[in-house]
PDB file of N, CA and C in Angstrom:
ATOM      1  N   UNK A   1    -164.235   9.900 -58.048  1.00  0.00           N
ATOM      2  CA  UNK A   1    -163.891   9.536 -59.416  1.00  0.00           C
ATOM      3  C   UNK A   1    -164.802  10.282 -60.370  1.00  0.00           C
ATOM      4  N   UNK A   2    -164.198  11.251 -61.335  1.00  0.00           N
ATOM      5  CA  UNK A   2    -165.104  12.197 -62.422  1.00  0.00           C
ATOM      6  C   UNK A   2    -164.926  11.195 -63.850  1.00  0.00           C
ATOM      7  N   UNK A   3    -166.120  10.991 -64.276  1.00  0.00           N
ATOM      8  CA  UNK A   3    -166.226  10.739 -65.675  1.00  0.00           C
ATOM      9  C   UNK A   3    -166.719  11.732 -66.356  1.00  0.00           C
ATOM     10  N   UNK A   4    -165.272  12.343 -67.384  1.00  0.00           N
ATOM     11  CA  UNK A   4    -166.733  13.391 -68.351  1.00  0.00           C
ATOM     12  C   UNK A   4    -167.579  12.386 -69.260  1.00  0.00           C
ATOM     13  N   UNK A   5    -168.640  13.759 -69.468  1.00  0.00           N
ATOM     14  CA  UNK A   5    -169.604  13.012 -70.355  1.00  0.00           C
ATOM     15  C   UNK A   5    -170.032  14.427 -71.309  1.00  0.00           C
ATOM     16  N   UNK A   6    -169.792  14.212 -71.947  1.00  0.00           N
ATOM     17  CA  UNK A   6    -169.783  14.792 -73.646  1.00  0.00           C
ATOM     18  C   UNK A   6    -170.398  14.140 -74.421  1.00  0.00           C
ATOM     19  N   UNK A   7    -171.426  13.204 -74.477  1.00  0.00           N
ATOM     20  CA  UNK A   7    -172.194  12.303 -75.002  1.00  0.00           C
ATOM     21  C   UNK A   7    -171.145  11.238 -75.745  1.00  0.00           C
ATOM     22  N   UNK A   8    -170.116  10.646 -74.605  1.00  0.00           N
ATOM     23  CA  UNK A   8    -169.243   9.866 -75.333  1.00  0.00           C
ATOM     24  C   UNK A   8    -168.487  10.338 -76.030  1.00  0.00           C
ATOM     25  N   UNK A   9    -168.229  11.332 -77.033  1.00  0.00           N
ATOM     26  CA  UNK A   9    -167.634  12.452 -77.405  1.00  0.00           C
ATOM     27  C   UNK A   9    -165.785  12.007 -77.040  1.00  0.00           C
ATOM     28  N   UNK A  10    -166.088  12.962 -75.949  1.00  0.00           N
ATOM     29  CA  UNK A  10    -164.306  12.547 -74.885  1.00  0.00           C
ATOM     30  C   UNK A  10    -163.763  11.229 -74.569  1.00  0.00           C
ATOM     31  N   UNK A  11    -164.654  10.779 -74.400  1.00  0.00           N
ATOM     32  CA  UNK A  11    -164.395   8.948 -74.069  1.00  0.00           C
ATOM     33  C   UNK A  11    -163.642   8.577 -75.468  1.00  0.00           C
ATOM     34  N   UNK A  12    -164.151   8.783 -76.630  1.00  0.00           N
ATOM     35  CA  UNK A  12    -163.929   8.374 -77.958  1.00  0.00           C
ATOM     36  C   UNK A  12    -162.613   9.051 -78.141  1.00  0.00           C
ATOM     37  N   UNK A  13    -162.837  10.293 -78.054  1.00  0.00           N
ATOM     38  CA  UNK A  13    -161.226  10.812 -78.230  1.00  0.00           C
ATOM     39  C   UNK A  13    -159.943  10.653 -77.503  1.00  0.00           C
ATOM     40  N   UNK A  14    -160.164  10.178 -76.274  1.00  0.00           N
ATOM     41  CA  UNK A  14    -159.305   9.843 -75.508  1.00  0.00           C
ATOM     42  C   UNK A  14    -158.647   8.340 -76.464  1.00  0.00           C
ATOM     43  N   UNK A  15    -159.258   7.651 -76.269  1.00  0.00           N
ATOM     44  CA  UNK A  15    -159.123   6.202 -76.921  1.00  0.00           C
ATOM     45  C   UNK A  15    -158.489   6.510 -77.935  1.00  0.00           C
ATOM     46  N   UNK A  16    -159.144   7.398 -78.842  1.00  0.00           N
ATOM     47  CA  UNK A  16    -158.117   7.825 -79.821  1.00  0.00           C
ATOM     48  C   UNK A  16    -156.836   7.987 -80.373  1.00  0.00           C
ATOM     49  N   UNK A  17    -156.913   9.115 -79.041  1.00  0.00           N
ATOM     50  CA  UNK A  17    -154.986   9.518 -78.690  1.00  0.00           C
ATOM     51  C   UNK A  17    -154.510   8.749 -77.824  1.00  0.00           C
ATOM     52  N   UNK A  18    -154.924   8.275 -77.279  1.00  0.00           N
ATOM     53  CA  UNK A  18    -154.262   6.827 -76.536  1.00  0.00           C
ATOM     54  C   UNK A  18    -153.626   5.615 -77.451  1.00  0.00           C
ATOM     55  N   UNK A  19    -154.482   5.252 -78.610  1.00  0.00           N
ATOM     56  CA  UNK A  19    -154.482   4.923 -79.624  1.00  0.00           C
ATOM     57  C   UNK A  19    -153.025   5.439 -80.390  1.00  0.00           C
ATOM     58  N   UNK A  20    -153.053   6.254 -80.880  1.00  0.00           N
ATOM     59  CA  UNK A  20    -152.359   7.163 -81.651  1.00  0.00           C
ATOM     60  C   UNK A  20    -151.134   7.595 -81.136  1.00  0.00           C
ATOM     61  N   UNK A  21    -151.119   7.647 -79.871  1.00  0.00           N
ATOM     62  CA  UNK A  21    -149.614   7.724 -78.775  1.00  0.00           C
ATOM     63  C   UNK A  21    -148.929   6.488 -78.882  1.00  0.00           C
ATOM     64  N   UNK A  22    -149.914   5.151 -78.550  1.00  0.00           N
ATOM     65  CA  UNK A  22    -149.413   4.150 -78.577  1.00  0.00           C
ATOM     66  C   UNK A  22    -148.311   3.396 -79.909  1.00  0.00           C
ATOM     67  N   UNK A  23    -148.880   3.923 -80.953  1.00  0.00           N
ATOM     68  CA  UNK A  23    -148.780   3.069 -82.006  1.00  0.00           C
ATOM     69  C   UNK A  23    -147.302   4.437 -82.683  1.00  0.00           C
ATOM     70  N   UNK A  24    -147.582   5.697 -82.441  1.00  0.00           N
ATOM     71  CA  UNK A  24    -146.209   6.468 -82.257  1.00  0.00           C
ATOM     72  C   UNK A  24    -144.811   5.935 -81.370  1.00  0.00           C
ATOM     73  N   UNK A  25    -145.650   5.929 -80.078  1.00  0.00           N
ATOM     74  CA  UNK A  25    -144.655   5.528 -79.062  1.00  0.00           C
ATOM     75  C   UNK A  25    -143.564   3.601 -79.844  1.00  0.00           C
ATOM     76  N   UNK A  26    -144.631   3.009 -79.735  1.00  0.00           N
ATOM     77  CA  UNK A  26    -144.200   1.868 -81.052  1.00  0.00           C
ATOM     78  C   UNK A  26    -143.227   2.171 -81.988  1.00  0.00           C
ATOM     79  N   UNK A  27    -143.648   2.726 -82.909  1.00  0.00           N
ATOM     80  CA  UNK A  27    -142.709   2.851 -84.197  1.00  0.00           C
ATOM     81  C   UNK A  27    -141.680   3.995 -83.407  1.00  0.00           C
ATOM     82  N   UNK A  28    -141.443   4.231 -82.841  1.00  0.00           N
ATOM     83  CA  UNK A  28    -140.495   5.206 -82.275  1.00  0.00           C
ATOM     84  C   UNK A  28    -139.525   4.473 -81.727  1.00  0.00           C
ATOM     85  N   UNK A  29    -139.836   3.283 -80.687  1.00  0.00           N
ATOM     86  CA  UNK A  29    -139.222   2.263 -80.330  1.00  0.00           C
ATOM     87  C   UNK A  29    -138.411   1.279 -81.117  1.00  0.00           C
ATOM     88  N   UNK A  30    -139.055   1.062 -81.925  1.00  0.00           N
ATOM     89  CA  UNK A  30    -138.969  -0.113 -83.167  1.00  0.00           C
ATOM     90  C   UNK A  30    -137.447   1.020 -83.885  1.00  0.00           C
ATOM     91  N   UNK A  31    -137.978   2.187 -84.446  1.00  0.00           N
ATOM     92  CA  UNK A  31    -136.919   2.877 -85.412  1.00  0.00           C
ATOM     93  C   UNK A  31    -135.491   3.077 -84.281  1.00  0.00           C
ATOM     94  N   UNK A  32    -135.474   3.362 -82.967  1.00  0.00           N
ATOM     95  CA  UNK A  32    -134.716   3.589 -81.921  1.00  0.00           C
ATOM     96  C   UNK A  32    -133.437   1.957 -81.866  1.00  0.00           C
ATOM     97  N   UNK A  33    -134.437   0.797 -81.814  1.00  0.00           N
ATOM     98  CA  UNK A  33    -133.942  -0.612 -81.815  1.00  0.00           C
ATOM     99  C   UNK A  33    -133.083  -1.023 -83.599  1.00  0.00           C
ATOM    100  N   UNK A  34    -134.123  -0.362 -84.544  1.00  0.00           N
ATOM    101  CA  UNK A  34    -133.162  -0.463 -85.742  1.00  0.00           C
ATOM    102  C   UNK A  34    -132.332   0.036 -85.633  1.00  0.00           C
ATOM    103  N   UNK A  35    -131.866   1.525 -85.299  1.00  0.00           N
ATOM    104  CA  UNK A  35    -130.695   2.334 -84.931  1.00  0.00           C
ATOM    105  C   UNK A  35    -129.458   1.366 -84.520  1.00  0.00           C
ATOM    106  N   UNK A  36    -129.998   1.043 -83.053  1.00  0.00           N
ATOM    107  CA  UNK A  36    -129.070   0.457 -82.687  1.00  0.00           C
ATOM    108  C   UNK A  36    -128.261  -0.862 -82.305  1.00  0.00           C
ATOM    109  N   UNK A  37    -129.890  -1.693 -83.390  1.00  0.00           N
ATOM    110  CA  UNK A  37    -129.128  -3.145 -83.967  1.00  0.00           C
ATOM    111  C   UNK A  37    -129.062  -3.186 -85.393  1.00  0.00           C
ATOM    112  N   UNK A  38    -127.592  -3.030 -85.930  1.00  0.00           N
ATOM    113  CA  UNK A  38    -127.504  -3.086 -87.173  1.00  0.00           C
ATOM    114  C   UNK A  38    -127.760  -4.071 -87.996  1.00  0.00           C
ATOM    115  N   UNK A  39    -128.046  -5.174 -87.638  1.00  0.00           N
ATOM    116  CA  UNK A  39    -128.778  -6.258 -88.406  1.00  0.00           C
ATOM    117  C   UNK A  39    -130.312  -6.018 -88.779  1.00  0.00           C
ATOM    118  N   UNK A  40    -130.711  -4.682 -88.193  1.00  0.00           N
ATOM    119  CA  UNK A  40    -131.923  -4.141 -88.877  1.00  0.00           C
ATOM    120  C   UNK A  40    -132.958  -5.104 -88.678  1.00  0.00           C
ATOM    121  N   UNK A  41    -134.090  -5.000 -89.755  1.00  0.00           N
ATOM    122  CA  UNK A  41    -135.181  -5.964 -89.206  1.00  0.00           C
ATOM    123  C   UNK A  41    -135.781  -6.768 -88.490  1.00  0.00           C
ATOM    124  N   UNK A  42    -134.539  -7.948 -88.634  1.00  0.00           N
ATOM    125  CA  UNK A  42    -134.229  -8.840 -88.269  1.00  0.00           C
ATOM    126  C   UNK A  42    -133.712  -9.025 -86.270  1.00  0.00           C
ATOM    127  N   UNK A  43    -132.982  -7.660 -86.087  1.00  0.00           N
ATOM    128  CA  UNK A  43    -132.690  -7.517 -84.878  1.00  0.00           C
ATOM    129  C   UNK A  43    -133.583  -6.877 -84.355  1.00  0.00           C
ATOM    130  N   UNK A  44    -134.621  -6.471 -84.779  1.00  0.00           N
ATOM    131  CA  UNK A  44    -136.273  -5.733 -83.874  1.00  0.00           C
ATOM    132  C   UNK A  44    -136.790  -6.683 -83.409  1.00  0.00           C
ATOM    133  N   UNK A  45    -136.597  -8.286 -83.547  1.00  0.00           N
ATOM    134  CA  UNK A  45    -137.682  -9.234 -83.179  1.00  0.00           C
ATOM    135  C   UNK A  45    -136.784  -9.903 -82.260  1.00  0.00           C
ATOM    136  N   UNK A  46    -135.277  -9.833 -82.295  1.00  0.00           N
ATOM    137  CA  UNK A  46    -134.342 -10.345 -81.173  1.00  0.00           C
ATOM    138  C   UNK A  46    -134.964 -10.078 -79.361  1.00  0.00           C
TER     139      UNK A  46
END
């Protein structure tokens, strides 16, 4: 098992874009589910 070490550095950025994928991947989902429940808002929480 390799951990880099970049003085925490990489650790931080990873989290980051992990971060940042996640919360894309999300609203990507969410706009995908409005698409294709036309009751909109309301049908994202169905």
């Amino acid at each position: 098992m390799q951990i880099e070490n970049d003085g925490g550095v990489s650790v931080n950025n990873k989290l980051l874009k992990n971060l940042v994928f996640g919360v894309v991947l999300l609203i990507a989902v969410l706009i995908v589910k409005k698409l294709w429940l036309p009751d909109g808002i309301l049908g994202i929480f169905k």
